[in-house]
Protein backbone atom coordinates (compact mmCIF):
# COMPACT_ATOMS: atom_id res chain seq x y z
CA UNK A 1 -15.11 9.36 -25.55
CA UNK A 2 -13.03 10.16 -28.89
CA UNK A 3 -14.46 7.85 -31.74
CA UNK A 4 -12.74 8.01 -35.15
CA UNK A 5 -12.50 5.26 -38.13
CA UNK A 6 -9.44 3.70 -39.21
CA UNK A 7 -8.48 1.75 -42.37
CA UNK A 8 -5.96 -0.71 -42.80
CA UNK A 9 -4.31 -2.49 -45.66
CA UNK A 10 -3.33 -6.14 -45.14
CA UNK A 11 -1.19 -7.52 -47.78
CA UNK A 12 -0.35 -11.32 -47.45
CA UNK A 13 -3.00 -11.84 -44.63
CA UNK A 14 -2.42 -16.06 -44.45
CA UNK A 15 0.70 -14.89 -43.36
CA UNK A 16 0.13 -11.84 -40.97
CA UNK A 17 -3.52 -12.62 -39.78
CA UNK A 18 -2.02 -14.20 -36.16
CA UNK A 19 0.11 -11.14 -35.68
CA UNK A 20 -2.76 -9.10 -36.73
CA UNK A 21 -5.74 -10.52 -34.30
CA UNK A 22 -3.48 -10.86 -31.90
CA UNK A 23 -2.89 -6.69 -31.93
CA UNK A 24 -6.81 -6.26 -32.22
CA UNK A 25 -7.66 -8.49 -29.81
CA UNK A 26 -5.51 -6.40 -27.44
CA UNK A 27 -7.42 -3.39 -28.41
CA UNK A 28 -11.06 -5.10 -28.45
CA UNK A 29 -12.72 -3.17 -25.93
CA UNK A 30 -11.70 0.16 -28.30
CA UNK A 31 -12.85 -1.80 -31.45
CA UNK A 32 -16.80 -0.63 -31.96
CA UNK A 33 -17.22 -1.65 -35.64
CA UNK A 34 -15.29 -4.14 -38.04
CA UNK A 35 -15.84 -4.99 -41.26
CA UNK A 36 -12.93 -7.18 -43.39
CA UNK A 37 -13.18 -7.35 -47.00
CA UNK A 38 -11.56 -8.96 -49.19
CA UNK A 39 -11.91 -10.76 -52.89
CA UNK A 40 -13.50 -13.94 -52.38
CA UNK A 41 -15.20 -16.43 -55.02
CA UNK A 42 -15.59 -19.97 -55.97
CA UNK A 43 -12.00 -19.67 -58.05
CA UNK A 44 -10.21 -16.65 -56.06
CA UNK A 45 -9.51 -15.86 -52.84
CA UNK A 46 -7.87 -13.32 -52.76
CA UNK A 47 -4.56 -12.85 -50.13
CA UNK A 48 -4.86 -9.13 -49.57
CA UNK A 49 -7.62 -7.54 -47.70
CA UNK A 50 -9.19 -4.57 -46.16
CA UNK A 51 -10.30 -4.11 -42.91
CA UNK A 52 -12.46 -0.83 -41.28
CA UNK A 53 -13.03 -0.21 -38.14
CA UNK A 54 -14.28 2.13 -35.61
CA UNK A 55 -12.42 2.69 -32.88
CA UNK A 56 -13.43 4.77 -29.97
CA UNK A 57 -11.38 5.93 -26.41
CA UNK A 58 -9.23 8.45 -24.68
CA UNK A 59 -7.12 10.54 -26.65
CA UNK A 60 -4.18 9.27 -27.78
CA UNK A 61 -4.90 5.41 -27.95
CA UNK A 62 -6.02 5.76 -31.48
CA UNK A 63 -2.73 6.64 -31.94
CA UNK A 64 -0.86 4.08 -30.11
CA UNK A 65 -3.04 1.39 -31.58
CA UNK A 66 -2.01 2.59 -35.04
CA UNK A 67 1.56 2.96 -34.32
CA UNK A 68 1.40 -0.74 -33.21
CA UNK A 69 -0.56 -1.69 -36.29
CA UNK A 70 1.92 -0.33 -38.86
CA UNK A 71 4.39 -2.43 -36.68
CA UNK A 72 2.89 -5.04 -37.90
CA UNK A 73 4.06 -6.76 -41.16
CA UNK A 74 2.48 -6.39 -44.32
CA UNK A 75 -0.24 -4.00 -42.40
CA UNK A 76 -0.86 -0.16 -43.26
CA UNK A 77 -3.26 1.27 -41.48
CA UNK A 78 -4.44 5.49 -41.39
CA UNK A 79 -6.99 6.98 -39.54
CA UNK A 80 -9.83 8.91 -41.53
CA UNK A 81 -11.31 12.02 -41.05
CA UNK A 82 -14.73 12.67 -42.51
């Protein structure tokens, strides 16, 4: 089993976060890690976020799963290599 990390960008996420879960939820069972973050405070919240995960599987889903998140509205997502 292939495990790599990916980031992804999520501008406007009120907007795109059902689109969003919806596409990670599909790909749970290759989602090890997540971690959102995004600008949060008494006064600000902030409507862009970040979001890394760790995704693991066969070659080539890592790929699919990112061509389908860059599908996505207001979502940019890379893998990393480290």
């Amino acid at each position: 089993m292939n495990c790599q990390i990916m980031g992804l960008r999520v501008d406007h996420r009120r907007a795109n976060a059902p689109r969003l879960q919806e596409a990670l939820t599909e790909y749970g069972c290759n989602i090890k890690m997540r971690v959102g973050l995004h600008e949060a405070g008494e006064r600000n919240c902030s409507d862009d976020g970040l979001i890394l995960l760790q995704v693991c599987g066969e070659p080539g889903e890592a790929g699919k799963m990112l061509d389908d998140l860059n599908g996505i509205n207001g979502v940019k997502a890379q893998l990393m290599e480290l």
